[in-house]
Protein backbone atom coordinates (compact mmCIF):
# COMPACT_ATOMS: atom_id res chain seq x y z
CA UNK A 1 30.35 35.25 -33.94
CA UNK A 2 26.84 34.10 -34.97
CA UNK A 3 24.53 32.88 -32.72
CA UNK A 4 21.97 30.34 -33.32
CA UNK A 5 18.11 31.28 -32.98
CA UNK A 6 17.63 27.79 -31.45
CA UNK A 7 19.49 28.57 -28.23
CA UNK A 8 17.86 31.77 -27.42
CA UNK A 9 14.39 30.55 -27.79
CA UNK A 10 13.63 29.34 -24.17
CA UNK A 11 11.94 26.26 -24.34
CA UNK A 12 10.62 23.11 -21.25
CA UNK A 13 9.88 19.88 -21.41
CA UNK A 14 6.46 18.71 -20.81
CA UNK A 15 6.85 14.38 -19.77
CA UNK A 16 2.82 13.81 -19.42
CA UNK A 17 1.71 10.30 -17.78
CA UNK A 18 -1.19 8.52 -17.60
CA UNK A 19 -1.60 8.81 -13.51
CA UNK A 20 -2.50 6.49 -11.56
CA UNK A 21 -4.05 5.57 -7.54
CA UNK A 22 -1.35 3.27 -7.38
CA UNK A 23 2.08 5.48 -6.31
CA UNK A 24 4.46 3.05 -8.03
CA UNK A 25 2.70 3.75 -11.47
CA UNK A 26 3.00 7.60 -10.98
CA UNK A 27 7.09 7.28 -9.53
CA UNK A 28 7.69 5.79 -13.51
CA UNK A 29 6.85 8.99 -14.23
CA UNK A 30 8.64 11.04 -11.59
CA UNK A 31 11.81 9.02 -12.38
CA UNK A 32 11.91 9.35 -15.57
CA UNK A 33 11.30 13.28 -15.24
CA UNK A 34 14.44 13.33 -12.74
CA UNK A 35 16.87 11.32 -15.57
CA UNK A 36 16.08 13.17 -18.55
CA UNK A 37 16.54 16.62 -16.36
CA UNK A 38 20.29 15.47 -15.80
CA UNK A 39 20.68 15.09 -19.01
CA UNK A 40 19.05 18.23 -20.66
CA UNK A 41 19.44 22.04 -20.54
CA UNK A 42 15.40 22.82 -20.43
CA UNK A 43 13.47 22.92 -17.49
CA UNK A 44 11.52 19.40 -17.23
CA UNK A 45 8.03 19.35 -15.35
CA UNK A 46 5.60 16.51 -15.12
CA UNK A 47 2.18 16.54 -15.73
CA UNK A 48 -0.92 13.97 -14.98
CA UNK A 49 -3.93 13.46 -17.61
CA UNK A 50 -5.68 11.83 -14.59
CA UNK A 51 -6.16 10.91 -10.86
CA UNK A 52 -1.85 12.50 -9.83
CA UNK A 53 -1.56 15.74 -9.76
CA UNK A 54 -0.10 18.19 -11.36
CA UNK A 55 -2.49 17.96 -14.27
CA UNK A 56 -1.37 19.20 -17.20
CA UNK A 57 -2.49 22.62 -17.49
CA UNK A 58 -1.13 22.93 -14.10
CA UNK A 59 2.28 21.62 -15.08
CA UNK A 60 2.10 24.13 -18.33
CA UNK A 61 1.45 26.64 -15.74
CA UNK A 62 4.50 25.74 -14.08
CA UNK A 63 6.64 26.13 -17.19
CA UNK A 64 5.10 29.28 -17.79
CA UNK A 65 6.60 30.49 -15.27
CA UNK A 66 9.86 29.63 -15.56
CA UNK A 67 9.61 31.80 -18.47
CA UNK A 68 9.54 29.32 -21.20
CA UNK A 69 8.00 29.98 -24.51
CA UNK A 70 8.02 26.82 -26.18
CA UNK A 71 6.98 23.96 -24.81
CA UNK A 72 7.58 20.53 -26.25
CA UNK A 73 4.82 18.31 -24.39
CA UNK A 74 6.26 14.22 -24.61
CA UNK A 75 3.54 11.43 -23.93
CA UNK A 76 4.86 9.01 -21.66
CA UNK A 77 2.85 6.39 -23.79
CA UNK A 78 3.97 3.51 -25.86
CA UNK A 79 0.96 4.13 -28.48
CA UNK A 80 -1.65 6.80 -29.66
CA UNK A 81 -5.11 5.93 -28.61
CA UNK A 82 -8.08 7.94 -27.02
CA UNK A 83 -6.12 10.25 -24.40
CA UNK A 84 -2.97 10.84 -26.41
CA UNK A 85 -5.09 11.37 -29.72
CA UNK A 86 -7.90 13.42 -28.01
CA UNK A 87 -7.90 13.67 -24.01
CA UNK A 88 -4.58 14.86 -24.42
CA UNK A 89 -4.07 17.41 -26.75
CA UNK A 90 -7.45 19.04 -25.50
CA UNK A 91 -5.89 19.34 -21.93
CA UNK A 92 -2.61 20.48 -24.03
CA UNK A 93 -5.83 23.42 -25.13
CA UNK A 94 -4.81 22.23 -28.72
CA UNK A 95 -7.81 20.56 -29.56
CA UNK A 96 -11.27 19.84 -27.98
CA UNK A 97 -12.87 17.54 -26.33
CA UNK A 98 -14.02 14.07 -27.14
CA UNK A 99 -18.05 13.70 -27.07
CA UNK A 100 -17.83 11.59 -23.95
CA UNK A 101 -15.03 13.35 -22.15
CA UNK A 102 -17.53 15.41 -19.96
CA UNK A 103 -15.40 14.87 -16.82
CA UNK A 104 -12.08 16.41 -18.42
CA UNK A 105 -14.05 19.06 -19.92
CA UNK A 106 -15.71 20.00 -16.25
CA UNK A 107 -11.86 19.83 -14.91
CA UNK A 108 -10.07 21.78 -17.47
CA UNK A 109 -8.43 24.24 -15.57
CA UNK A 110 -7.08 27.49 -17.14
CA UNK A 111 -4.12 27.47 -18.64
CA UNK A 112 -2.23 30.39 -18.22
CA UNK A 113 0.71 29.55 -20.86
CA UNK A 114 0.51 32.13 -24.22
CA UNK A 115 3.72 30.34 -26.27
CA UNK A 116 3.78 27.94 -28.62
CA UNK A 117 3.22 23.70 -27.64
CA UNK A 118 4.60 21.43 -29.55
CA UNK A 119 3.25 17.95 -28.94
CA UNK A 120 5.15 15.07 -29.87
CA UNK A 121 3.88 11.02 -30.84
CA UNK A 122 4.18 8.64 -27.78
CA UNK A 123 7.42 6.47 -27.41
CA UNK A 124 6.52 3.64 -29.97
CA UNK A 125 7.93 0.92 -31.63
CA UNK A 126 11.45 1.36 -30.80
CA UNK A 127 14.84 -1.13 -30.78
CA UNK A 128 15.62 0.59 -27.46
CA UNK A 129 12.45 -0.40 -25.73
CA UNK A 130 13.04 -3.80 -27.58
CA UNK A 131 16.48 -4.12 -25.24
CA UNK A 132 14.54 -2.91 -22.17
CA UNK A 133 12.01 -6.29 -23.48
CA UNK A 134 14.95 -8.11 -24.03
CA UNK A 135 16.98 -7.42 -20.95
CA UNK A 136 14.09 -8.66 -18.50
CA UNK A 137 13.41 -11.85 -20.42
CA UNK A 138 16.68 -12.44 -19.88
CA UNK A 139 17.05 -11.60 -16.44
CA UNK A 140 14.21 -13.33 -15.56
CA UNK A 141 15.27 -16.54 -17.60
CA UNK A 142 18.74 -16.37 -15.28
């Protein structure tokens, strides 16, 4: 029986939000982390690109060790901008920093994961979100 290369390779989940002071901004987040674990077969750990904690590299760290060696790092974001075009994938240690990122360059902490990160594009323009839209209009009409 063959086995396919895609389901030995051990891979996690990276789900990276904003963060936020506020708590219900960061439980978005948290619950969304908890969902998509039920439904997947890769260890799922959250990471923060500001203010909550764990930070990125420390959620990396995390995954690293699990024992993962692929991680595929998903921004919680419904666009690209500044941190998911540069703040991001310079805490990711794909990239550097922006000119006027100073304070995420001082905070960097070390990233301890050697595999490979695959970072993916922010939600976007999609029908499902357009439901989620659609739903609350509605609810909200009734």
């Amino acid at each position: 029986m063959e086995t396919n290369a895609k389901s030995k390779e051990k891979i996690g989940i990276l789900l990276i939000g904003h963060g936020s002071s506020l708590a219900e901004g960061n439980s978005v987040t948290y619950a969304l982390s908890e969902m998509y674990t039920k439904m997947s077969e890769y260890p799922v750990q959250v990471g923060f690109m500001n203010i909550e904690k764990p930070t990125i590299p420390a959620a990396l760290n995390a995954l690293a060790q699990k024992g993962v060696e692929k991680i595929i790092a998903v921004p919680v974001f419904l666009a690209h901008g500044l941190h998911t075009k540069e703040d991001i994938p310079y805490m990711l240690g794909l990239g550097e920093p922006r000119e006027d990122a100073g304070y995420y360059q001082e905070k960097q902490e070390k990233i301890l994961f050697n595999g490979e990160i695959v970072y993916v594009d922010p939600l976007g323009a999609d029908e499902r979100i357009v439901d989620i839209i659609k739903k609350r209009v509605e609810e909200t009409i009734n």
